[in-house]
Protein backbone atom coordinates (compact mmCIF):
# COMPACT_ATOMS: atom_id res chain seq x y z
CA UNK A 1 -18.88 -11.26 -36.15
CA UNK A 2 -17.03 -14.16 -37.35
CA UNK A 3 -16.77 -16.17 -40.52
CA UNK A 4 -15.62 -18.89 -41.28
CA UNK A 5 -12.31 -20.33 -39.68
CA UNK A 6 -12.46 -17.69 -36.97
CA UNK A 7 -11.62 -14.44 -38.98
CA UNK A 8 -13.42 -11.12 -38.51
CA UNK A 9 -16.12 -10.48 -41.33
CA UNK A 10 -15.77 -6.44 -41.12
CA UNK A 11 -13.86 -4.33 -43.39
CA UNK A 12 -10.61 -2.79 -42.03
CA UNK A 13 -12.35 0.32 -41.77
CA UNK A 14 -15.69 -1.23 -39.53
CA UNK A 15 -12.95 -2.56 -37.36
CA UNK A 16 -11.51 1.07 -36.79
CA UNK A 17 -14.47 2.76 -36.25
CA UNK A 18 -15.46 -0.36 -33.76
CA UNK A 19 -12.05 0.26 -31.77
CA UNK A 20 -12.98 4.37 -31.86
CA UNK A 21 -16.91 4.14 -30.59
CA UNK A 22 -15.45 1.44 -27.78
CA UNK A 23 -12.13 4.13 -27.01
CA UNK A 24 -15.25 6.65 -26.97
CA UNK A 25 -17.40 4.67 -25.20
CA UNK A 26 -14.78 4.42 -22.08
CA UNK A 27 -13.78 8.07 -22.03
CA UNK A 28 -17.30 8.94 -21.41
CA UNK A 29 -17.81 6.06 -18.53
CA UNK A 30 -14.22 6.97 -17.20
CA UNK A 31 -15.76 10.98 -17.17
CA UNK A 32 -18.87 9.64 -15.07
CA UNK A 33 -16.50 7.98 -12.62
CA UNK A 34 -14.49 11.00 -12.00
CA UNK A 35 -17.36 13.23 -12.06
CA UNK A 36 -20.06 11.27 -9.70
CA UNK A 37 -18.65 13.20 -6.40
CA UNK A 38 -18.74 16.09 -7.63
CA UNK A 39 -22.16 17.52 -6.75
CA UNK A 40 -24.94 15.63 -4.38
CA UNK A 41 -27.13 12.87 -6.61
CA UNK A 42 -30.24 11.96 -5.64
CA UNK A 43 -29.47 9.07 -3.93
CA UNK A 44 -27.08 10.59 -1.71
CA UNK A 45 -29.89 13.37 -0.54
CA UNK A 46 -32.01 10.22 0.44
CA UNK A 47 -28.40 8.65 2.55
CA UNK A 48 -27.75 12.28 4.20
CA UNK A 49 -31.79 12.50 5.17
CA UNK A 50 -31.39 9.03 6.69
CA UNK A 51 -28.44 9.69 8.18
CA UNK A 52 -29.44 13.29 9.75
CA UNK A 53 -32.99 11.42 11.12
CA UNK A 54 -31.87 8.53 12.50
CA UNK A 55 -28.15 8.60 13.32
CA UNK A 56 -28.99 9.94 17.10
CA UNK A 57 -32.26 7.51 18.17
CA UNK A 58 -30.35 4.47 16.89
CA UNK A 59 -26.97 5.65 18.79
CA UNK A 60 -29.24 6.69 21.80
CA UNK A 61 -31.15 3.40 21.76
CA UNK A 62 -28.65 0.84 20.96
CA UNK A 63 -25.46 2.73 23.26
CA UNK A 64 -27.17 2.45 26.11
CA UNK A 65 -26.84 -1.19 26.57
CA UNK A 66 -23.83 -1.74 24.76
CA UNK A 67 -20.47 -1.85 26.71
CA UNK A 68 -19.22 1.24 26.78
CA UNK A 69 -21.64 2.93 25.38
CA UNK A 70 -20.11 2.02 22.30
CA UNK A 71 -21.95 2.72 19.17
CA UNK A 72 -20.57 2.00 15.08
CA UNK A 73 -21.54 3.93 11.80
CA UNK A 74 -20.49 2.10 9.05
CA UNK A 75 -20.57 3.52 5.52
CA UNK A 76 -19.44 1.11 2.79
CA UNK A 77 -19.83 3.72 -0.01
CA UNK A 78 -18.24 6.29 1.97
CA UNK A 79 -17.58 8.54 -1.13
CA UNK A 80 -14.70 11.35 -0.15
CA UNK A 81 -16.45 13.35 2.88
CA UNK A 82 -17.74 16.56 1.30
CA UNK A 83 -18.22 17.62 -2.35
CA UNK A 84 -16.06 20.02 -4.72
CA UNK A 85 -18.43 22.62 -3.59
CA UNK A 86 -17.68 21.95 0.29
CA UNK A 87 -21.47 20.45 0.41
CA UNK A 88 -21.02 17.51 3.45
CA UNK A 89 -21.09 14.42 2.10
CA UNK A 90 -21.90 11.21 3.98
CA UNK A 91 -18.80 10.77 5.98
CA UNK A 92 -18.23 14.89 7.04
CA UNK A 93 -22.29 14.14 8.05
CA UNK A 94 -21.35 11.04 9.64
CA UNK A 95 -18.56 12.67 11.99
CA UNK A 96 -20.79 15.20 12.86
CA UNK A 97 -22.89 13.54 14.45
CA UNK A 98 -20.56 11.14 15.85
CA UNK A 99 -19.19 14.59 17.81
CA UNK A 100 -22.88 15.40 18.62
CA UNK A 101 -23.45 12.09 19.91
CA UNK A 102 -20.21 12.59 22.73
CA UNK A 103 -22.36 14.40 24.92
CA UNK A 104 -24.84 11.56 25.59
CA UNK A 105 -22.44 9.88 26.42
CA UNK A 106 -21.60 7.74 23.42
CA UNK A 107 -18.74 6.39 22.22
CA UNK A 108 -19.20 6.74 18.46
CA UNK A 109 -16.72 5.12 16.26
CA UNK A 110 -17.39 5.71 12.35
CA UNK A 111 -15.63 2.84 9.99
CA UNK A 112 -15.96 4.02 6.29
CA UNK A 113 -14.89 1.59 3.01
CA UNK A 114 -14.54 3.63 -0.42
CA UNK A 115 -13.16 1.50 -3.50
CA UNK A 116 -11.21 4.41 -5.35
CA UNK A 117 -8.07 4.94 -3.53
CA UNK A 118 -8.25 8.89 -4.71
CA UNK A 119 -12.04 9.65 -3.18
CA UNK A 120 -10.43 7.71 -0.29
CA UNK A 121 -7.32 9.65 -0.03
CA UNK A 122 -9.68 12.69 -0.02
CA UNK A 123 -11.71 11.04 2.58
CA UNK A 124 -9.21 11.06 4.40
CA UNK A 125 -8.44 14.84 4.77
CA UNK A 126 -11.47 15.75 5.89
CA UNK A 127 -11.40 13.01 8.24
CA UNK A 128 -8.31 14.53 10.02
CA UNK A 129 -9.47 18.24 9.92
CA UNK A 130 -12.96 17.08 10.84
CA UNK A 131 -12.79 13.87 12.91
CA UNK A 132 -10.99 15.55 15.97
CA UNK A 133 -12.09 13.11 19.01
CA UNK A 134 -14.21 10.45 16.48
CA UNK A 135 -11.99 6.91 16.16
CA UNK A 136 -12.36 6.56 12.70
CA UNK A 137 -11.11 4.01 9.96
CA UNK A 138 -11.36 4.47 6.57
CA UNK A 139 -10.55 1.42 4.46
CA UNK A 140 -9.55 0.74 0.57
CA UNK A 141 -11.76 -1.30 -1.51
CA UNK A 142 -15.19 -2.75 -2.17
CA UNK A 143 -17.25 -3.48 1.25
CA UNK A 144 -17.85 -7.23 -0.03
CA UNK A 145 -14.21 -7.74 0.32
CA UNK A 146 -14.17 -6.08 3.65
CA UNK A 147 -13.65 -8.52 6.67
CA UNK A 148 -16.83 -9.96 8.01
CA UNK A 149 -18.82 -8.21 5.61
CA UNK A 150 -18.02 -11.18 3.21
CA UNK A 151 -19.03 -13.90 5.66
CA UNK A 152 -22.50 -12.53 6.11
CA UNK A 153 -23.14 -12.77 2.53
């Protein structure tokens, strides 16, 4: 709060403990960052159930016609492949079935956008011990920024 003339109406010692809850305050959001991919959330059981169920209809159905038999999975909260705990994760689930899909035939290419450079650089890894075969992208940054994605906003 402000008083008159623009100056701060808390003691020295409100402003310190202000400045210590809001240090606080991003230690424990900074924690949740760093800690969100390390074990499967609930929202990323419903992705991997969605993913496992309807990854080979919708790559049987919409290859067929397509040149090529050319099929894309995108995932534009990619996350880094697999958890701490070696658990897949939506992009070791989404080259797995990109390999399964091969035999239809199908040519699956899987294009993946994560925003933090270090779950991407992890990513990444699995993607080269895991995505033998699968053309695969993986991208830095939000998927608004991504091109195309932006324009159909």
């Amino acid at each position: 709060m402000s008083g008159a003339g623009g100056a701060s109406s808390r003691s020295p010692k409100m402003e310190a403990a202000s400045r210590s809850m809001g240090d606080s305050v991003h230690k424990v959001m900074q924690a949740g960052v760093n800690n969100f991919h390390k074990t499967k959330k609930s929202a990323a059981v419903l992705k991997h159930a969605i993913i496992n169920q309807y990854a080979t209809p919708f790559a049987s159905k919409t290859g067929s016609p397509s040149l090529n038999n050319r099929v894309a999975f995108i995932d534009g909260y990619a996350g880094p492949g697999r958890y701490e705990n070696g658990e897949e994760g939506s992009g070791a689930v989404l080259l797995r079935k990109a390999k399964e899909l091969a035999r239809l035939p199908r040519q699956v290419e899987c294009h993946f956008v994560e925003e933090d450079p270090e779950i991407a650089a992890r990513l990444r890894e699995v993607a080269n011990v895991e995505g033998n075969g699968v053309t695969c992208t993986i991208n830095d940054g939000d998927i608004s920024t991504q091109s195309g994605v932006a324009k159909l906003r």
